[in-house]
PDB file of N, CA and C in Angstrom:
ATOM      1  N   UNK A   1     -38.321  25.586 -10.068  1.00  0.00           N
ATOM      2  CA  UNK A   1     -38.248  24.296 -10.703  1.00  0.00           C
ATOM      3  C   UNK A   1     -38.207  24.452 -12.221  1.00  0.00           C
ATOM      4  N   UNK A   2     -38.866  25.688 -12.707  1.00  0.00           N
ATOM      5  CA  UNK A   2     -38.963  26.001 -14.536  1.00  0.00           C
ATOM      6  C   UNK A   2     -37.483  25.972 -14.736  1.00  0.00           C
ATOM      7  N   UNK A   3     -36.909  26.607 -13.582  1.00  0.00           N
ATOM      8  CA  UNK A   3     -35.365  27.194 -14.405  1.00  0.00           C
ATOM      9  C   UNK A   3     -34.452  25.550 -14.651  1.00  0.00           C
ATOM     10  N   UNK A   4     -34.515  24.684 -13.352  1.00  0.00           N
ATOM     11  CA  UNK A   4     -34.056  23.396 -13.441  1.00  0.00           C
ATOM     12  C   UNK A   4     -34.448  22.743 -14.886  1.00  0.00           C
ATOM     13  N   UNK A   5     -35.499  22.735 -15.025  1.00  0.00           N
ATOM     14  CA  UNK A   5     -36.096  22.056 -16.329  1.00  0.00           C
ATOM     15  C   UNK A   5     -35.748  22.508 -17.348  1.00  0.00           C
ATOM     16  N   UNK A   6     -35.616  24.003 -17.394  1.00  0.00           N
ATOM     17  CA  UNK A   6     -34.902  24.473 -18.475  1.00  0.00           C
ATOM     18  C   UNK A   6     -33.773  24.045 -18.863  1.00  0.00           C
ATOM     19  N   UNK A   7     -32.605  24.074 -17.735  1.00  0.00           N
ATOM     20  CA  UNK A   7     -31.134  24.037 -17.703  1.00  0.00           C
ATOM     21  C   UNK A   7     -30.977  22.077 -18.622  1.00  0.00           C
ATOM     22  N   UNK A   8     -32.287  21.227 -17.999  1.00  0.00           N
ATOM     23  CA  UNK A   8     -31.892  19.815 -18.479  1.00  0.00           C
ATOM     24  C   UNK A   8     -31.487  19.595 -19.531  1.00  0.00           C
ATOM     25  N   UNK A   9     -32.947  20.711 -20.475  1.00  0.00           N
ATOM     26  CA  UNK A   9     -33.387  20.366 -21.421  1.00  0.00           C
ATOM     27  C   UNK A   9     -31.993  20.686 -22.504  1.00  0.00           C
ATOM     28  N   UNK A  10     -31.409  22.131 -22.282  1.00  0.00           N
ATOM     29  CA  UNK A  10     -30.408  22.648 -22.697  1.00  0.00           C
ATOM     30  C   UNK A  10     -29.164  21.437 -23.025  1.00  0.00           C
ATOM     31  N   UNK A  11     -29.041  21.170 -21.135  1.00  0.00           N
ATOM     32  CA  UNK A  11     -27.643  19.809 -21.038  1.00  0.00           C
ATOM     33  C   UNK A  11     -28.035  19.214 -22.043  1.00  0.00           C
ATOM     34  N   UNK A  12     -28.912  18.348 -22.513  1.00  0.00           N
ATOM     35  CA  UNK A  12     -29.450  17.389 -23.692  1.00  0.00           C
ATOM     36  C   UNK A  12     -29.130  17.847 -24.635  1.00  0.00           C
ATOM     37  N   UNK A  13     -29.401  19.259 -25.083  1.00  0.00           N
ATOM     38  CA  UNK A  13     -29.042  19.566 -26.367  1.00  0.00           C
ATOM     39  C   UNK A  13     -28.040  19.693 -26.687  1.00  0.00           C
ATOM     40  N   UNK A  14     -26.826  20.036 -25.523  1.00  0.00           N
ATOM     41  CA  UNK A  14     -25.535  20.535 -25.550  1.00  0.00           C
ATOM     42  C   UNK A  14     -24.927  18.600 -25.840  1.00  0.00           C
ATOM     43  N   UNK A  15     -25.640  17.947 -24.857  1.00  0.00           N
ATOM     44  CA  UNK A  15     -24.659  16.504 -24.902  1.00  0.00           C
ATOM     45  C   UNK A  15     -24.512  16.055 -26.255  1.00  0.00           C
ATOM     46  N   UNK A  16     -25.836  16.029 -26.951  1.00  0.00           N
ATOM     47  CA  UNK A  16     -26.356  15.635 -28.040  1.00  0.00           C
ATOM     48  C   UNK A  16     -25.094  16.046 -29.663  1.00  0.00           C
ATOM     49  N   UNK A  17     -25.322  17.499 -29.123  1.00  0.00           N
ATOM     50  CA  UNK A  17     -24.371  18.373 -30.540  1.00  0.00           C
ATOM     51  C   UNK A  17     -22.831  17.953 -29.901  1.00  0.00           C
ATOM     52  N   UNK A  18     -22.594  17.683 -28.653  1.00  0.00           N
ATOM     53  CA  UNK A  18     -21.296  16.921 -28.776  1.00  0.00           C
ATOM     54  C   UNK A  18     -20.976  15.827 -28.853  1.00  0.00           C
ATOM     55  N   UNK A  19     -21.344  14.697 -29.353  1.00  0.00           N
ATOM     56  CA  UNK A  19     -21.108  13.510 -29.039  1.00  0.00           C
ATOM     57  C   UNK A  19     -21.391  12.667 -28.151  1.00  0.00           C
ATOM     58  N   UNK A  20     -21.849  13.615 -26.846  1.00  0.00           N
ATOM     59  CA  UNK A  20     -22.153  12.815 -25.416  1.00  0.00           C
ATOM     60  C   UNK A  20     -22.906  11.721 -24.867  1.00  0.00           C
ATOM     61  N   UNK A  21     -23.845  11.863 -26.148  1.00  0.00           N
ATOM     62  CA  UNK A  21     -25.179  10.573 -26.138  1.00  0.00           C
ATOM     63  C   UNK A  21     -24.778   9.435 -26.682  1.00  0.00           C
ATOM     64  N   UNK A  22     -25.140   8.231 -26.503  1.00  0.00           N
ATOM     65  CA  UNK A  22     -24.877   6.332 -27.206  1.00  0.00           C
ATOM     66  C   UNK A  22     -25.744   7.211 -28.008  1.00  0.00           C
ATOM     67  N   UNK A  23     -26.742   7.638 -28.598  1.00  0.00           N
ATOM     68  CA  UNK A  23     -27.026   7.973 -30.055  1.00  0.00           C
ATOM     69  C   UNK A  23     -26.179   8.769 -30.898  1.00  0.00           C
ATOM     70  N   UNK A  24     -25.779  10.135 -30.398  1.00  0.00           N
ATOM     71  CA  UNK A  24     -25.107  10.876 -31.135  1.00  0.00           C
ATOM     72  C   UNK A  24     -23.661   9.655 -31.208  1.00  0.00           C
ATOM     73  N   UNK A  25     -23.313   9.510 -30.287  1.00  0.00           N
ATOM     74  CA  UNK A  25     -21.757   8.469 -30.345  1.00  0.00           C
ATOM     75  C   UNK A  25     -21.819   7.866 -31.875  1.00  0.00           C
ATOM     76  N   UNK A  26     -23.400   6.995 -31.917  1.00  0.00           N
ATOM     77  CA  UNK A  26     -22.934   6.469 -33.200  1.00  0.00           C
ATOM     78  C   UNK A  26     -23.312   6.824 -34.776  1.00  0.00           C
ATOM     79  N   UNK A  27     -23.528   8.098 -34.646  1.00  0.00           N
ATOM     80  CA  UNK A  27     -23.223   8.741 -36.046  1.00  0.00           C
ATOM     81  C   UNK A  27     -22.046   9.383 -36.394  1.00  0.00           C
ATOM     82  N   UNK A  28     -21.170   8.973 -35.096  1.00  0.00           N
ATOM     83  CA  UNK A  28     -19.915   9.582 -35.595  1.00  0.00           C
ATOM     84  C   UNK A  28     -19.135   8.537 -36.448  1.00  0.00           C
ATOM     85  N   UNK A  29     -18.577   9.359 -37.688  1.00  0.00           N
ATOM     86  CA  UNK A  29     -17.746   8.694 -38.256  1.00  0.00           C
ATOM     87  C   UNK A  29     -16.391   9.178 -38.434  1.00  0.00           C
ATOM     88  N   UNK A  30     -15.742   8.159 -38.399  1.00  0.00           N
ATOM     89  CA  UNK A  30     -14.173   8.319 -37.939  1.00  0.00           C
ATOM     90  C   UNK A  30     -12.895   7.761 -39.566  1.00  0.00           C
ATOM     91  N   UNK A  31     -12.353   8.432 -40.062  1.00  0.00           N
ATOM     92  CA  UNK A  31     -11.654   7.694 -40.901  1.00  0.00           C
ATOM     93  C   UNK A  31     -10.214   6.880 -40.498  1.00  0.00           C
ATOM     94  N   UNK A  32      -9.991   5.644 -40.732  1.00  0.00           N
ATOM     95  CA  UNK A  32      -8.714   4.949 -39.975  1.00  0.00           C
ATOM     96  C   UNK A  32      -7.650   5.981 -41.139  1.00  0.00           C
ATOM     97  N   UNK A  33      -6.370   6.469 -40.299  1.00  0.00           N
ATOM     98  CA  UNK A  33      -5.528   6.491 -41.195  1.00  0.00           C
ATOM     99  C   UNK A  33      -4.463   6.088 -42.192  1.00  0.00           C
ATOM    100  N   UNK A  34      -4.163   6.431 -43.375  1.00  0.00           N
ATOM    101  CA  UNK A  34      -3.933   5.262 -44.472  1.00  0.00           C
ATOM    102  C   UNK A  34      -2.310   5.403 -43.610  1.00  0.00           C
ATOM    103  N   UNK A  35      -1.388   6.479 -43.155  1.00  0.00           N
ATOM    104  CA  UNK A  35      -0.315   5.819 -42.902  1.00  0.00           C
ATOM    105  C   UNK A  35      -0.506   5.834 -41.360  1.00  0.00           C
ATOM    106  N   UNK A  36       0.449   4.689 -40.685  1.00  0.00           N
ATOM    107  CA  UNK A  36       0.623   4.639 -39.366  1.00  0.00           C
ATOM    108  C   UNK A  36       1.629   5.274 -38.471  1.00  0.00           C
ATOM    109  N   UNK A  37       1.193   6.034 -37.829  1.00  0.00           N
ATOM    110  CA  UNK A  37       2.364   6.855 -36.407  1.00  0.00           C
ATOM    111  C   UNK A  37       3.345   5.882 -36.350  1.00  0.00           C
ATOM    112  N   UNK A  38       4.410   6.494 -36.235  1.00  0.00           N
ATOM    113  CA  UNK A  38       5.387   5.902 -35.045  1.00  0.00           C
ATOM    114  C   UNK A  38       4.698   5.147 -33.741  1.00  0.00           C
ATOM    115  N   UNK A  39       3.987   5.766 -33.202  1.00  0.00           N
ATOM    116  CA  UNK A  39       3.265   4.752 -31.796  1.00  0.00           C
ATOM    117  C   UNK A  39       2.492   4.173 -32.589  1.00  0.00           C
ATOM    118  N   UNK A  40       2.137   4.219 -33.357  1.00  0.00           N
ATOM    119  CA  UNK A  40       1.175   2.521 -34.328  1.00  0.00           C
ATOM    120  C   UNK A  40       1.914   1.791 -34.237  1.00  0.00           C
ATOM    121  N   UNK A  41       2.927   2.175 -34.667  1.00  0.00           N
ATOM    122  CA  UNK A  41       3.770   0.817 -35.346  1.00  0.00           C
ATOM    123  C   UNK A  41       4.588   0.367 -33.755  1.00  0.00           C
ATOM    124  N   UNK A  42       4.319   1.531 -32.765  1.00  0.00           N
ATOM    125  CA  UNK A  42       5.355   0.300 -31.727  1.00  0.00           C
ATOM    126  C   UNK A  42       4.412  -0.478 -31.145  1.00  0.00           C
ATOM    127  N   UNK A  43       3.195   0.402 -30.802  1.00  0.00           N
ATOM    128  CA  UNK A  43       2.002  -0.653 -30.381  1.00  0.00           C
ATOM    129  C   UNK A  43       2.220  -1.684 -31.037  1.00  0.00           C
ATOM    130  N   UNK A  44       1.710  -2.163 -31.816  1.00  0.00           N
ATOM    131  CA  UNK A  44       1.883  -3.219 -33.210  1.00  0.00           C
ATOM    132  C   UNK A  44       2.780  -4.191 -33.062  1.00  0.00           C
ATOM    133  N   UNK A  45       3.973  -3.959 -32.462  1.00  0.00           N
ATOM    134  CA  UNK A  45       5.101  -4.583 -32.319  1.00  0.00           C
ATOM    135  C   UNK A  45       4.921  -5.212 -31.061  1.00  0.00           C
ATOM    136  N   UNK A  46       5.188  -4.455 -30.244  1.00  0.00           N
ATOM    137  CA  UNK A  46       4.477  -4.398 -28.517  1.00  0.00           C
ATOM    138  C   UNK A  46       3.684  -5.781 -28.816  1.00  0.00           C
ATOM    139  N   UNK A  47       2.640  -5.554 -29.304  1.00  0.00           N
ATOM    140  CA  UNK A  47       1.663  -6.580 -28.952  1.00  0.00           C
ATOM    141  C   UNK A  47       1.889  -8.048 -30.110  1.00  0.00           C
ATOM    142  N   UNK A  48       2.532  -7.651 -30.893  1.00  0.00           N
ATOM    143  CA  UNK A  48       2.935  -8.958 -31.636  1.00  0.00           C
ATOM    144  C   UNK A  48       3.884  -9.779 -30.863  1.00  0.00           C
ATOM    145  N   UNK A  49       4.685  -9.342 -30.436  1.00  0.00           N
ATOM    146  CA  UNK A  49       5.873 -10.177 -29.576  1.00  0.00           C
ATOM    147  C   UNK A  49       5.590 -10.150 -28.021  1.00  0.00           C
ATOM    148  N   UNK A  50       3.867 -10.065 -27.965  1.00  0.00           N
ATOM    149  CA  UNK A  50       3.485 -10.774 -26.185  1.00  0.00           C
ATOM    150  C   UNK A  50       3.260  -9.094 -25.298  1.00  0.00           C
ATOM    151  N   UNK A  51       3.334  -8.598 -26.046  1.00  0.00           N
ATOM    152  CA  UNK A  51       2.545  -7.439 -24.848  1.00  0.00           C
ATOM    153  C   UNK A  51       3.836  -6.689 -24.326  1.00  0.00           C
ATOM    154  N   UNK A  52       3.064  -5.985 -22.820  1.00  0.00           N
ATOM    155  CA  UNK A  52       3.625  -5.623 -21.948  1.00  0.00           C
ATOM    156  C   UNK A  52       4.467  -6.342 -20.986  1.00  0.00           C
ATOM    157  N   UNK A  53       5.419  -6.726 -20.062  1.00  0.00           N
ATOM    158  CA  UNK A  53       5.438  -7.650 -19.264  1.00  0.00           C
ATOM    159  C   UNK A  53       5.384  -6.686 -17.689  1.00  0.00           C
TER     160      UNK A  53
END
């Protein structure tokens, strides 16, 4: 059962240093980019003139 408890404690630390946790999630910071993809701009379009059909 030590080794199970061990392995948790580890997963936690591992989820943690990746992003995996709603805590770690929100210290990530993300910068929007100043120019837009080609698929930005068709999304963009896409959804200005009604979506998908």
């Amino acid at each position: 059962m030590a080794i199970a408890n061990e392995l948790a404690q580890e997963l936690s630390r591992l989820e943690a240093e990746f992003g995996m946790t709603p805590s770690a999630r929100s210290r990530i910071q993300v910068e929007k980019p100043k120019v837009l993809s080609s698929w930005d701009r068709f999304l963009l379009a896409r959804d200005r003139s009604g979506g998908a059909e």
